[in-house]
N, C-alpha and C. Protein backbone atom coordinates (compact mmCIF):
# COMPACT_ATOMS: atom_id res chain seq x y z
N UNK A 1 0.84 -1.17 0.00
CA UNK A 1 0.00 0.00 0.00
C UNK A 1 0.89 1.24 0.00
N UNK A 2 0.48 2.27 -1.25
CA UNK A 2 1.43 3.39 -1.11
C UNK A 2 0.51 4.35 0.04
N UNK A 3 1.74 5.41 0.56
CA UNK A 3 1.79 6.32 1.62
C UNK A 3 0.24 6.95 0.98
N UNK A 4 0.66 7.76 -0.59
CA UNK A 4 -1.02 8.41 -0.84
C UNK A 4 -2.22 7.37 -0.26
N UNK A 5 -2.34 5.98 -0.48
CA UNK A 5 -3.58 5.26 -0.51
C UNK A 5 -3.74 5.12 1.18
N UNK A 6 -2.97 5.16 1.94
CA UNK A 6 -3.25 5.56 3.45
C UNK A 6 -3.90 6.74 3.44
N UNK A 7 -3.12 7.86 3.28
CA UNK A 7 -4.12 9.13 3.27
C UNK A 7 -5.26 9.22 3.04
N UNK A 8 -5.73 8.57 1.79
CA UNK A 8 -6.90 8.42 1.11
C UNK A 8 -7.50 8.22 2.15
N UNK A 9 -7.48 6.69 2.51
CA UNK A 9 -8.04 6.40 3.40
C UNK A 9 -8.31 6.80 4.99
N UNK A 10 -7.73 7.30 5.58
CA UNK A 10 -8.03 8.33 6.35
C UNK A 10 -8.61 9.68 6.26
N UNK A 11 -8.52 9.92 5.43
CA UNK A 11 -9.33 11.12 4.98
C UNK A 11 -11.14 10.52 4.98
N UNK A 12 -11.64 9.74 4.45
CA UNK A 12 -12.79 8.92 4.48
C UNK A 12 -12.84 8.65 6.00
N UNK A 13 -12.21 8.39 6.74
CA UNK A 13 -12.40 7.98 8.07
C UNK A 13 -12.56 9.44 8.64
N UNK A 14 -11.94 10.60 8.53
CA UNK A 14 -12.14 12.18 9.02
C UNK A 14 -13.71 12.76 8.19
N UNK A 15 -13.76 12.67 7.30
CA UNK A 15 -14.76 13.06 6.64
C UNK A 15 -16.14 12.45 7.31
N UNK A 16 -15.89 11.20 7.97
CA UNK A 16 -16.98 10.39 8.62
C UNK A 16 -17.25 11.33 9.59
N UNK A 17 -16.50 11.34 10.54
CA UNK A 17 -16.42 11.38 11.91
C UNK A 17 -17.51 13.21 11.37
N UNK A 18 -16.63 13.93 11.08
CA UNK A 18 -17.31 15.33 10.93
C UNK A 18 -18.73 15.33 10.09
N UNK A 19 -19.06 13.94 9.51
CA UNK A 19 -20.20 13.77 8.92
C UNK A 19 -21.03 13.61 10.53
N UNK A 20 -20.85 12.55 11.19
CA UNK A 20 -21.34 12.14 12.65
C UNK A 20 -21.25 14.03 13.18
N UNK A 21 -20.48 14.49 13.42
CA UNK A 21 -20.63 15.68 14.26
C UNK A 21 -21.52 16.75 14.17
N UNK A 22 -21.75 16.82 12.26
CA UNK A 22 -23.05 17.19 11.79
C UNK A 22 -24.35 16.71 12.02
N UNK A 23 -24.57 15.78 12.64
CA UNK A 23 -25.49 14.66 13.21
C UNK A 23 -25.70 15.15 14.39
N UNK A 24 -25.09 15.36 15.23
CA UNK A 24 -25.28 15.84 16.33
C UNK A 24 -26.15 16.83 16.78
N UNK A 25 -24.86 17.99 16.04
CA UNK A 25 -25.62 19.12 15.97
C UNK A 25 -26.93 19.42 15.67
N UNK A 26 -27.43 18.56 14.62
CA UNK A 26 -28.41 18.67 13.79
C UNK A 26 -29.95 18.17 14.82
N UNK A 27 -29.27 17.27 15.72
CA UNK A 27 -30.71 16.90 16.32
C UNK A 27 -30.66 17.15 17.28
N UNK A 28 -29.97 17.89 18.02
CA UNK A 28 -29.71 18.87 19.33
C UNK A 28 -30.54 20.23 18.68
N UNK A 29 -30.31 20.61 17.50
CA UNK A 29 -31.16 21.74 17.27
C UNK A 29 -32.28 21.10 16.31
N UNK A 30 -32.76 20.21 16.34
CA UNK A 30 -34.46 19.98 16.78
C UNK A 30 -34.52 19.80 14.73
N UNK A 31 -33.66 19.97 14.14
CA UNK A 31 -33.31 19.66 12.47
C UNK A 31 -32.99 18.33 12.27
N UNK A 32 -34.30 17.22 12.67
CA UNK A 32 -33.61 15.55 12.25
C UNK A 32 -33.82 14.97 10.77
N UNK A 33 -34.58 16.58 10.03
CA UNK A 33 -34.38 15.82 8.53
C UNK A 33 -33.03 16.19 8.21
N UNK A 34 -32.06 16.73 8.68
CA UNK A 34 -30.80 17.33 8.03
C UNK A 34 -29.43 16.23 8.78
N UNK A 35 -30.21 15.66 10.20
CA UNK A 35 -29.84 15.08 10.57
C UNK A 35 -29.30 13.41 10.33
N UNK A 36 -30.46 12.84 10.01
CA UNK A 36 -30.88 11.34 9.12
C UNK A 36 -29.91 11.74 7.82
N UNK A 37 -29.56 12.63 7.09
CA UNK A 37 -29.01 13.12 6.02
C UNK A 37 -27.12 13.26 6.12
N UNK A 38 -27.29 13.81 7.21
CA UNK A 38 -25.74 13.38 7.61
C UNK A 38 -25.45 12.15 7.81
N UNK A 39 -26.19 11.70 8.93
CA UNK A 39 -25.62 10.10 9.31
C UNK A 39 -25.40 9.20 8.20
N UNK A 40 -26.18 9.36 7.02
CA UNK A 40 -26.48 8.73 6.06
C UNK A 40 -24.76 8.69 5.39
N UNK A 41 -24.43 9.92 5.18
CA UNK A 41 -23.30 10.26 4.89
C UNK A 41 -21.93 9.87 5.47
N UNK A 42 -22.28 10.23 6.77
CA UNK A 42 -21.23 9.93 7.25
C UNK A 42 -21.14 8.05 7.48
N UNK A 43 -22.06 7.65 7.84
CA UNK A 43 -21.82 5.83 7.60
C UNK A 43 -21.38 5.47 5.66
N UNK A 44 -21.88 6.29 4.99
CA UNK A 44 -21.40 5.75 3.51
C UNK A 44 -19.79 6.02 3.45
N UNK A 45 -19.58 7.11 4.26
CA UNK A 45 -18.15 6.89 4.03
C UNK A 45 -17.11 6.24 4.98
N UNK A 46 -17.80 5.85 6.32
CA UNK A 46 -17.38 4.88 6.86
C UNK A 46 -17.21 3.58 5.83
N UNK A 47 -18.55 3.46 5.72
CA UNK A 47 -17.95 1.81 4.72
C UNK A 47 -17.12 2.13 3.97
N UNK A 48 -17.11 2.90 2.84
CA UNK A 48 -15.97 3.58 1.54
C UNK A 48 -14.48 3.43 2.44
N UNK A 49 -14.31 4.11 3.25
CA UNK A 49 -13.03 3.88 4.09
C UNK A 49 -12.59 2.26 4.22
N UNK A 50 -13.58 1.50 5.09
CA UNK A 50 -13.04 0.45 5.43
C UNK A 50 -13.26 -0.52 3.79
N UNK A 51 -13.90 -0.78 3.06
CA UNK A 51 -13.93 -1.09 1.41
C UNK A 51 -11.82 -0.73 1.01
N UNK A 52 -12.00 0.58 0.83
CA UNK A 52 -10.74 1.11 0.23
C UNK A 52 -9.48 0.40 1.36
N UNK A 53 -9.70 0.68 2.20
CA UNK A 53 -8.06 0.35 2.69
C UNK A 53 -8.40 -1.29 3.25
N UNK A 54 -9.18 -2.12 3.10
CA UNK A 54 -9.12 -3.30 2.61
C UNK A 54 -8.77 -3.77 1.14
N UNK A 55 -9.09 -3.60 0.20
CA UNK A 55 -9.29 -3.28 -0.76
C UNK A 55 -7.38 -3.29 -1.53
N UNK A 56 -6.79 -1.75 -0.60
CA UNK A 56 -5.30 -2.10 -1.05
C UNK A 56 -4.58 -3.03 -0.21
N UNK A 57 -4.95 -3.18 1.09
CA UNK A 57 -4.24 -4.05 1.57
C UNK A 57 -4.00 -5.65 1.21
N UNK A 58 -5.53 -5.87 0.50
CA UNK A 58 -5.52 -7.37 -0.69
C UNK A 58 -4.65 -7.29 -1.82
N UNK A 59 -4.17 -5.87 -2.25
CA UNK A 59 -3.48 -5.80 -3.44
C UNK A 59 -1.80 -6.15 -3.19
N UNK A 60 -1.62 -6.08 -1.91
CA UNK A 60 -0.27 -6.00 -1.96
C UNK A 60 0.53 -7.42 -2.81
């Protein structure tokens, strides 16, 4: 696995997490259609993360 395809993949794992934090926010201020909309997001790129850096680690 090259150094970029780690990044990659962490980046998908950061992008999650701040997807989840938008989640938060969102149903603390009483907004759970914007909310359901993040989570949505942020779990798609949870999987995309763990997909991808499985994914190169089969390639080696």
């Amino acid at each position: 696995m090259k150094n970029s395809d780690k990044v990659v993949g962490i980046l998908y794992i950061v992008a999650s997490i701040l997807y989840f934090m938008a989640t938060i926010i969102s149903f603390i201020g009483n907004n759970t259609g914007m909310g359901v909309i993040f989570l949505c997001l942020g779990l798609s790129n949870l999987y995309l993360s763990g997909v991808y850096l499985n994914k190169n680690k089969k390639s080696k």
